[in-house]
Protein backbone atom coordinates (compact mmCIF):
# COMPACT_ATOMS: atom_id res chain seq x y z
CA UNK A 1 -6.93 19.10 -19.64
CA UNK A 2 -7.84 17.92 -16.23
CA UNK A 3 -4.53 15.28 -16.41
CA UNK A 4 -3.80 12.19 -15.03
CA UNK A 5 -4.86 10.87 -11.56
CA UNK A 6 -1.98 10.13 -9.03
CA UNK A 7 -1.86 6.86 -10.06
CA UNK A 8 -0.29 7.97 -12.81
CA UNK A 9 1.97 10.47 -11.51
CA UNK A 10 3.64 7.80 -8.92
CA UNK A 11 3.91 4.83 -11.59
CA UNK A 12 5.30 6.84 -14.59
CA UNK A 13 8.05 9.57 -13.73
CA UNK A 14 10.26 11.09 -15.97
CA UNK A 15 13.84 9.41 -16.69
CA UNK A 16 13.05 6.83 -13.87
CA UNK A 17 12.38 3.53 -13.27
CA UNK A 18 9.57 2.48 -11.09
CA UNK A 19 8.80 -1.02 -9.75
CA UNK A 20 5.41 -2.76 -8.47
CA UNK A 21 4.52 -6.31 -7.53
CA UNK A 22 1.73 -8.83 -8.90
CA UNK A 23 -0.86 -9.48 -6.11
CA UNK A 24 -1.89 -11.96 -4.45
CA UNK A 25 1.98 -12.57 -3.35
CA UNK A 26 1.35 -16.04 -1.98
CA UNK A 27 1.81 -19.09 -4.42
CA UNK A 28 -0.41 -20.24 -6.72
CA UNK A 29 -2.96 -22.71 -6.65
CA UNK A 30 -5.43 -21.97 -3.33
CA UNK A 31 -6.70 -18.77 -2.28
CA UNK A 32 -4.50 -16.25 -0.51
CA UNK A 33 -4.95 -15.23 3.01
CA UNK A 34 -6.48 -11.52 3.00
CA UNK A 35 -4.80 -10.69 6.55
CA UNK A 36 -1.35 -11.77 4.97
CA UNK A 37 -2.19 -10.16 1.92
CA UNK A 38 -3.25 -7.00 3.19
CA UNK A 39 0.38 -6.94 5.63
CA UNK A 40 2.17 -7.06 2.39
CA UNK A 41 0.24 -4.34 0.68
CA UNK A 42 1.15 -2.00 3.48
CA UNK A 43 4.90 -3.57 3.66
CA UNK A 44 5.28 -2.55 -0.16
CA UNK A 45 3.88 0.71 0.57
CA UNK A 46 6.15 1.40 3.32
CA UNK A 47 8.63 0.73 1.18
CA UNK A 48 7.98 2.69 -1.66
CA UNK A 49 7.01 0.47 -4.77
CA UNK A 50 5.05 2.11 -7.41
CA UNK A 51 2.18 -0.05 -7.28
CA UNK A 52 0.48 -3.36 -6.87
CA UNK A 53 -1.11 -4.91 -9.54
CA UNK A 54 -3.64 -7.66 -9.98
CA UNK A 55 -4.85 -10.00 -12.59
CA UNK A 56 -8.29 -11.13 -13.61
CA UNK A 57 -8.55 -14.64 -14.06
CA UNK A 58 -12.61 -15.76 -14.59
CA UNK A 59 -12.00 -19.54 -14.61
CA UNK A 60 -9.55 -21.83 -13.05
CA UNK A 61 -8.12 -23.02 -16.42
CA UNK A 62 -4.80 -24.88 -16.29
CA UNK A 63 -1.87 -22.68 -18.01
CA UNK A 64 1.92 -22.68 -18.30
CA UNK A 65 4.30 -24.85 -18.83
CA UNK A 66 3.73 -26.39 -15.23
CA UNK A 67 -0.01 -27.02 -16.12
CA UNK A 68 -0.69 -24.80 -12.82
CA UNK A 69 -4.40 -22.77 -11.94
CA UNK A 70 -4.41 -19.35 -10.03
CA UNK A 71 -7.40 -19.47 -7.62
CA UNK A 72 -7.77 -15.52 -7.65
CA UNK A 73 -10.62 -13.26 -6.10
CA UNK A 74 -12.50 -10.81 -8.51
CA UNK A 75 -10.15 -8.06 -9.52
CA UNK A 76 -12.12 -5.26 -8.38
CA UNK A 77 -13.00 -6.14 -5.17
CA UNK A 78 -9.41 -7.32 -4.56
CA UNK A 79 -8.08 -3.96 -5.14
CA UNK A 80 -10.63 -1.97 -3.06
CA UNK A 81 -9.43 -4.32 -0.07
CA UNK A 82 -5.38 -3.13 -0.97
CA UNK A 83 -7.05 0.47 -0.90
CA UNK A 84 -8.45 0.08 2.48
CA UNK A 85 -4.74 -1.55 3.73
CA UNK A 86 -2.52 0.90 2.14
CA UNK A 87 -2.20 4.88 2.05
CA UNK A 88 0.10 6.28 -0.95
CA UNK A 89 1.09 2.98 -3.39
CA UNK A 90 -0.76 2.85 -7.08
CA UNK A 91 -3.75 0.03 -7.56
CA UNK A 92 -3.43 -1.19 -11.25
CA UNK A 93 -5.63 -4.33 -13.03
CA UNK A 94 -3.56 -5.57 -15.52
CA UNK A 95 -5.57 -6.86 -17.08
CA UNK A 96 -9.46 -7.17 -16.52
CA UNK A 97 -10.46 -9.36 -19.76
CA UNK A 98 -12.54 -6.61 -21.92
CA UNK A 99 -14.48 -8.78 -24.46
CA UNK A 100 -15.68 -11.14 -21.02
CA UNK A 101 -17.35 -7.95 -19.47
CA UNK A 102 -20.17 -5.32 -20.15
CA UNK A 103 -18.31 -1.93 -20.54
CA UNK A 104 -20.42 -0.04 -18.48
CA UNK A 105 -20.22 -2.40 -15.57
CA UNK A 106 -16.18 -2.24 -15.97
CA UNK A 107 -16.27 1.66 -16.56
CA UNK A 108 -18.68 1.46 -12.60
CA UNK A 109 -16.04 -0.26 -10.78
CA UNK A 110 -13.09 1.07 -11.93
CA UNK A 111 -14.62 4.80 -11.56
CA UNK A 112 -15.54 3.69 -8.01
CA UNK A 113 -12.49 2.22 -7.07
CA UNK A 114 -10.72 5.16 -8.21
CA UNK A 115 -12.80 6.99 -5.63
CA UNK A 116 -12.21 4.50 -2.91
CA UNK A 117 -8.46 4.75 -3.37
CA UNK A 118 -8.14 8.56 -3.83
CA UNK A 119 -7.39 8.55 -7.35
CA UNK A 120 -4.73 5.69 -6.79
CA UNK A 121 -6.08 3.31 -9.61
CA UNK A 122 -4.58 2.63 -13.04
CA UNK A 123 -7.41 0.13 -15.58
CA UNK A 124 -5.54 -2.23 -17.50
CA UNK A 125 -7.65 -4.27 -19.88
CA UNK A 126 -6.57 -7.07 -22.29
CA UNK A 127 -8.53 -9.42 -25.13
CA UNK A 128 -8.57 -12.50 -23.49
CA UNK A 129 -7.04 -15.75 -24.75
CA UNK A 130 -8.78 -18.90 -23.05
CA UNK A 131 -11.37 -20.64 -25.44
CA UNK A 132 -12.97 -21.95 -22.57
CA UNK A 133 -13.55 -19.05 -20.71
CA UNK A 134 -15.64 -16.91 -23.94
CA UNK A 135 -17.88 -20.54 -24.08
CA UNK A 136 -18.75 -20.09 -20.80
CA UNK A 137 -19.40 -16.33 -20.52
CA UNK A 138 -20.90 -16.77 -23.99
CA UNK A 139 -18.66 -14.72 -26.20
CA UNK A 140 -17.38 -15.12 -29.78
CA UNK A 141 -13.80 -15.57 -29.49
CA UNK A 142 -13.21 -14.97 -32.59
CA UNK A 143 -14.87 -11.79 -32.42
CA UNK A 144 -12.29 -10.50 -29.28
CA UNK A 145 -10.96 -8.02 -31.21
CA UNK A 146 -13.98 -5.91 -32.40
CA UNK A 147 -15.11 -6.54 -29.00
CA UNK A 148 -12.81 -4.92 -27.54
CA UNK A 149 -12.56 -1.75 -29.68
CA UNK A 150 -15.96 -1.23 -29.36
CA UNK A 151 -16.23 -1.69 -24.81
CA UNK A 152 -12.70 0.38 -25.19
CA UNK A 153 -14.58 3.25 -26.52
CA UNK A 154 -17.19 2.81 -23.86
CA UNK A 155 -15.08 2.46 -20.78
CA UNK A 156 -12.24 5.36 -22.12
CA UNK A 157 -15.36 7.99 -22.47
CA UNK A 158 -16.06 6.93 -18.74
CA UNK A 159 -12.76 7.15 -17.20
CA UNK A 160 -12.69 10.87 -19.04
CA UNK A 161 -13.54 14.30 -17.30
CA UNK A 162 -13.59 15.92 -20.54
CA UNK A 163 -16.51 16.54 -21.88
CA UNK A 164 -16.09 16.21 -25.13
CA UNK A 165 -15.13 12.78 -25.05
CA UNK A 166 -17.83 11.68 -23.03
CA UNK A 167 -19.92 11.17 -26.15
CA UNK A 168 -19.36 6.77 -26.66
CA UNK A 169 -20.48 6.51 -22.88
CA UNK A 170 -23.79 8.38 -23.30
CA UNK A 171 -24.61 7.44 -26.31
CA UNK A 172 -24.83 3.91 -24.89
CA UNK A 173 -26.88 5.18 -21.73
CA UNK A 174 -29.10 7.71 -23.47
CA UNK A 175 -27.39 10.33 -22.23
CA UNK A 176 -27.44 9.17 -18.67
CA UNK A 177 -24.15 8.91 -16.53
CA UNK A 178 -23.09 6.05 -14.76
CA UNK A 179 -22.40 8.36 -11.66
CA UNK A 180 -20.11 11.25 -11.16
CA UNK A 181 -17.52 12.42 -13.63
CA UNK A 182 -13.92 11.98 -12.56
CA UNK A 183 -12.27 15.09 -11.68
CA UNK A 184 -9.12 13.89 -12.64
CA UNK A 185 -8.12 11.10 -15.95
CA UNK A 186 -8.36 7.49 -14.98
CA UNK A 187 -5.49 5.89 -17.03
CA UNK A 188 -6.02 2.77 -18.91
CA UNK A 189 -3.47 1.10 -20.73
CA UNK A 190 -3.19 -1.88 -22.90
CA UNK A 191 -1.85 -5.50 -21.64
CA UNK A 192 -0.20 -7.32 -24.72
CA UNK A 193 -1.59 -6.98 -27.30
CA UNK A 194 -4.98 -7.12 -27.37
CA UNK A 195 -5.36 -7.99 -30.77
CA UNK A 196 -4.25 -4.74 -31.82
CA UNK A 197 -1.60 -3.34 -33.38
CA UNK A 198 1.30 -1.41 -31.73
CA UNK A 199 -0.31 2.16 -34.00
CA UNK A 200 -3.80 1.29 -32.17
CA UNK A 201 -2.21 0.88 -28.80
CA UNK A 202 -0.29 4.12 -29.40
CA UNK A 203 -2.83 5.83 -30.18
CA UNK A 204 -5.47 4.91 -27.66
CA UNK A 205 -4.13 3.72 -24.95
CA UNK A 206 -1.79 5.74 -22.24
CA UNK A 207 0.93 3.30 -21.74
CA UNK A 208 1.84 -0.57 -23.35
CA UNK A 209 2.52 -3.04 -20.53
CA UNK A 210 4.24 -6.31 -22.14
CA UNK A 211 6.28 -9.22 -21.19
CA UNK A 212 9.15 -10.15 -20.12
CA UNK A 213 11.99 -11.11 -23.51
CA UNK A 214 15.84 -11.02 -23.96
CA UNK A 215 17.29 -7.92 -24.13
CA UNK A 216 17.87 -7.53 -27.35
CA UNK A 217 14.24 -8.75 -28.07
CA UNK A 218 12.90 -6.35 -25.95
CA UNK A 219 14.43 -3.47 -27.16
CA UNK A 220 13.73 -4.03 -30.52
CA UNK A 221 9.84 -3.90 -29.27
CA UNK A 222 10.64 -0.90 -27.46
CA UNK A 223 11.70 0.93 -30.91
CA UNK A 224 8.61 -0.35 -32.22
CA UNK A 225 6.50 1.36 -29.93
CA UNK A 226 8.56 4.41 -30.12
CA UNK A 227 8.05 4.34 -33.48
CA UNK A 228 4.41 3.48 -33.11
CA UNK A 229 3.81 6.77 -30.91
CA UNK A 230 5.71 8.84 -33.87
CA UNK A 231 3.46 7.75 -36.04
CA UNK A 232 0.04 7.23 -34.48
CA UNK A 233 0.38 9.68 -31.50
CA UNK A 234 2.34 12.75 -32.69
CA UNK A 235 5.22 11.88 -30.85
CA UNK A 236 3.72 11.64 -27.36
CA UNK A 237 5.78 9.83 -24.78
CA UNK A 238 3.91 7.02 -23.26
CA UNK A 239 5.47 4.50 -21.11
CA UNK A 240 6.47 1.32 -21.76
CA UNK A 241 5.58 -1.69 -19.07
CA UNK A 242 7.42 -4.98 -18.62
CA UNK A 243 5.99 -7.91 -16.54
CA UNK A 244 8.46 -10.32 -15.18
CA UNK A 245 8.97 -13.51 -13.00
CA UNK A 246 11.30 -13.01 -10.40
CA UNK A 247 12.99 -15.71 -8.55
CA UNK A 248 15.57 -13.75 -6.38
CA UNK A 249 18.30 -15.51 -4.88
CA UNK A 250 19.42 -14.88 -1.05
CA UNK A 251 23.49 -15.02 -2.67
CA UNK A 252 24.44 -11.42 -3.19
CA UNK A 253 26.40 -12.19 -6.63
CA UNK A 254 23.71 -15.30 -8.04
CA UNK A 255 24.20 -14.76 -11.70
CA UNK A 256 21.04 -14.83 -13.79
CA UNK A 257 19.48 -17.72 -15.50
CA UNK A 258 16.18 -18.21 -17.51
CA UNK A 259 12.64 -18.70 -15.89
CA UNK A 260 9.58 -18.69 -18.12
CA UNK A 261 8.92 -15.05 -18.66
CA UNK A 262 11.52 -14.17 -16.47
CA UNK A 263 14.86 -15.06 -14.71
CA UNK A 264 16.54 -16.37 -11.12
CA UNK A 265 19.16 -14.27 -10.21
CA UNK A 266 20.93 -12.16 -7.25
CA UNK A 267 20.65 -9.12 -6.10
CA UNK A 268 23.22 -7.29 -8.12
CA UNK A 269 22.95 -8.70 -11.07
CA UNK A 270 19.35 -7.63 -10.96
CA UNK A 271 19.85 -4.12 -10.08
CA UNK A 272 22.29 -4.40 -13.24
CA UNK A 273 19.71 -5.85 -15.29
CA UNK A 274 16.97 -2.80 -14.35
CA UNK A 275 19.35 -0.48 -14.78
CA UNK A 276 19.81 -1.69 -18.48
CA UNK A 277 15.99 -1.77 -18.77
CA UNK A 278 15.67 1.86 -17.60
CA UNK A 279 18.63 2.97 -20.52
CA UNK A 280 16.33 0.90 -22.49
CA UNK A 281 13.20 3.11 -22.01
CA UNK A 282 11.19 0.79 -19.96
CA UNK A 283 9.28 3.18 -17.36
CA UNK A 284 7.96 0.62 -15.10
CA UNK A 285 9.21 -3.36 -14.13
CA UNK A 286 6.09 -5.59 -12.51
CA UNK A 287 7.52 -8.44 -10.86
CA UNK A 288 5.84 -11.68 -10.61
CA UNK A 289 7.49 -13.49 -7.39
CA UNK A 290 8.37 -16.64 -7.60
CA UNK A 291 10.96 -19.46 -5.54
CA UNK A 292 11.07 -20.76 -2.40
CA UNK A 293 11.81 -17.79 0.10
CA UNK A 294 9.71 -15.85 2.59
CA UNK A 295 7.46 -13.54 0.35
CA UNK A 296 7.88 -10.82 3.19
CA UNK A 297 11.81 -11.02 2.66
CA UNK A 298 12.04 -10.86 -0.90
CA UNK A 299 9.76 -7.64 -0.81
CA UNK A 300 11.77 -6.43 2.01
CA UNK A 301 15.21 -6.73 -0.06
CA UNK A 302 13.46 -5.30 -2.75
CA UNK A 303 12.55 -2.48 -1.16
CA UNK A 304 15.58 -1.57 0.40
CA UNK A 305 18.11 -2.68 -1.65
CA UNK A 306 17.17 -2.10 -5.19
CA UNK A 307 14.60 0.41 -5.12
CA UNK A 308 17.10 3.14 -4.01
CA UNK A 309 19.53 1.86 -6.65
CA UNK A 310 17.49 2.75 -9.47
């Protein structure tokens, strides 16, 4: 086995917690400046977060409670930008919306990209869950779920430099490749839930990134999964990912309260909180930012006050 790429290596360590932000930092609803953009990609690599992830959003479709669109840039290209701004942090998609796109287009870019960023890419992929989005690109919603099994087995033969699990990929090209085989594994890991259930993800996928929930919530769906990996992939340890929105407060000792998905709190009571997570057997926290301070600050406090913490 040829292992993981470093991707991999730098978001999921042993016994630690490792954090990463959702890009584009600036606020939602109009399109983010690349040259602020790009100085906070090389800020968060400075200061040591995991990775930076991004989303892909096809269609400016109102969603959330506040009714609010993201105006985002295509996912791919997004990330090879971060690559060309940054040096050592991991690039992750989380999650590029399977049943919306050919498999061998997504299997191109993300095998590129991974080149572009020195093996610094982790694929994310998810099912999809705006109506209005499969009408437009002409998809079967209802059909998300077969969809994507099938571009899963596709893409995962791709990403693979074994080869005897290159066999989905070219039997969908006639035996032709797309372009060089990776030297290395190109992780991909599921994004909710796909449609699929915790034994599926388990057994395909290389790590489960979910959402933010209470405590106690959570770690009941982290004994799921544990149990899901005992059953469905012979005990292997695979990490588990939590999103979150993060308002963080500039008072020290801010005790937490409830956002959507996430929570405003302090500083301590955070690092408290992540440390609970990490007991928990979450492997990696990806914080949506969110409140009214200087996106630069938040990341700076961040990254020197509760990264060494953990």
């Amino acid at each position: 086995m040829s292992g993981f790429n470093i991707a991999y290596q730098k978001v999921f360590r042993p016994n630690q917690l490792t954090l990463g932000l959702m890009t584009p930092l600036a606020r939602q609803g109009s399109m983010a400046r690349i040259d602020e953009a790009f100085r906070q990609a090389a800020l968060a690599d400075k200061l040591n977060f995991a990775a930076l992830w991004t989303r892909d959003v096809p269609l400016m479709i109102p969603q959330g409670s506040d009714n609010s669109t993201s105006a985002l840039d295509d996912p791919f290209l997004w990330l090879a930008g971060l690559a060309g701004a940054t040096t050592h942090i991991a690039l992750g998609a989380a999650a590029i919306v399977l049943p919306l796109r050919h498999p061998l287009h997504v299997a191109k870019a993300a095998l590129s990209l991974d080149r572009l960023s020195a093996g610094r890419f982790i694929l994310g992929v998810g099912s999809g869950d705006r109506p209005a989005e499969f009408a437009s690109f002409d998809q079967d919603l209802e059909a998300r779920r077969e969809a994507f099994r099938e571009r899963w087995q596709v893409v995962r033969a791709a990403l693979s430099p074994l080869p005897q699990e290159r066999g989905p990929l070219l039997e969908s090209t006639e035996g032709y490749e797309l372009m060089a085989v990776p030297q290395r594994q190109i992780p991909m890991i599921v994004v909710g839930s796909a449609r699929q259930s915790v034994q599926w993800i388990a057994a395909h996928g290389d790590a489960w990134a979910t959402y933010h929930r209470p405590e106690a919530r959570q770690q009941s769906r982290i004994s799921l999964w544990r149990g899901a990996l005992q059953q469905s992939a012979q005990g292997a340890d695979k990490p588990f990912i939590q999103s979150m929105q993060l308002e963080l407060l500039e008072s020290l000792s801010a005790q937490p309260e409830p956002l959507e998905l996430g929570m405003r709190t302090g500083r301590e009571a955070l690092i408290d909180y992540l440390l609970r997570l990490k007991e928990l057997g979450v492997g990696h926290v990806l914080f949506n930012l969110s409140g009214g301070r200087p996106v630069e600050e938040v990341v700076q406090e961040l990254g020197e006050e509760v990264i060494p913490r953990l």
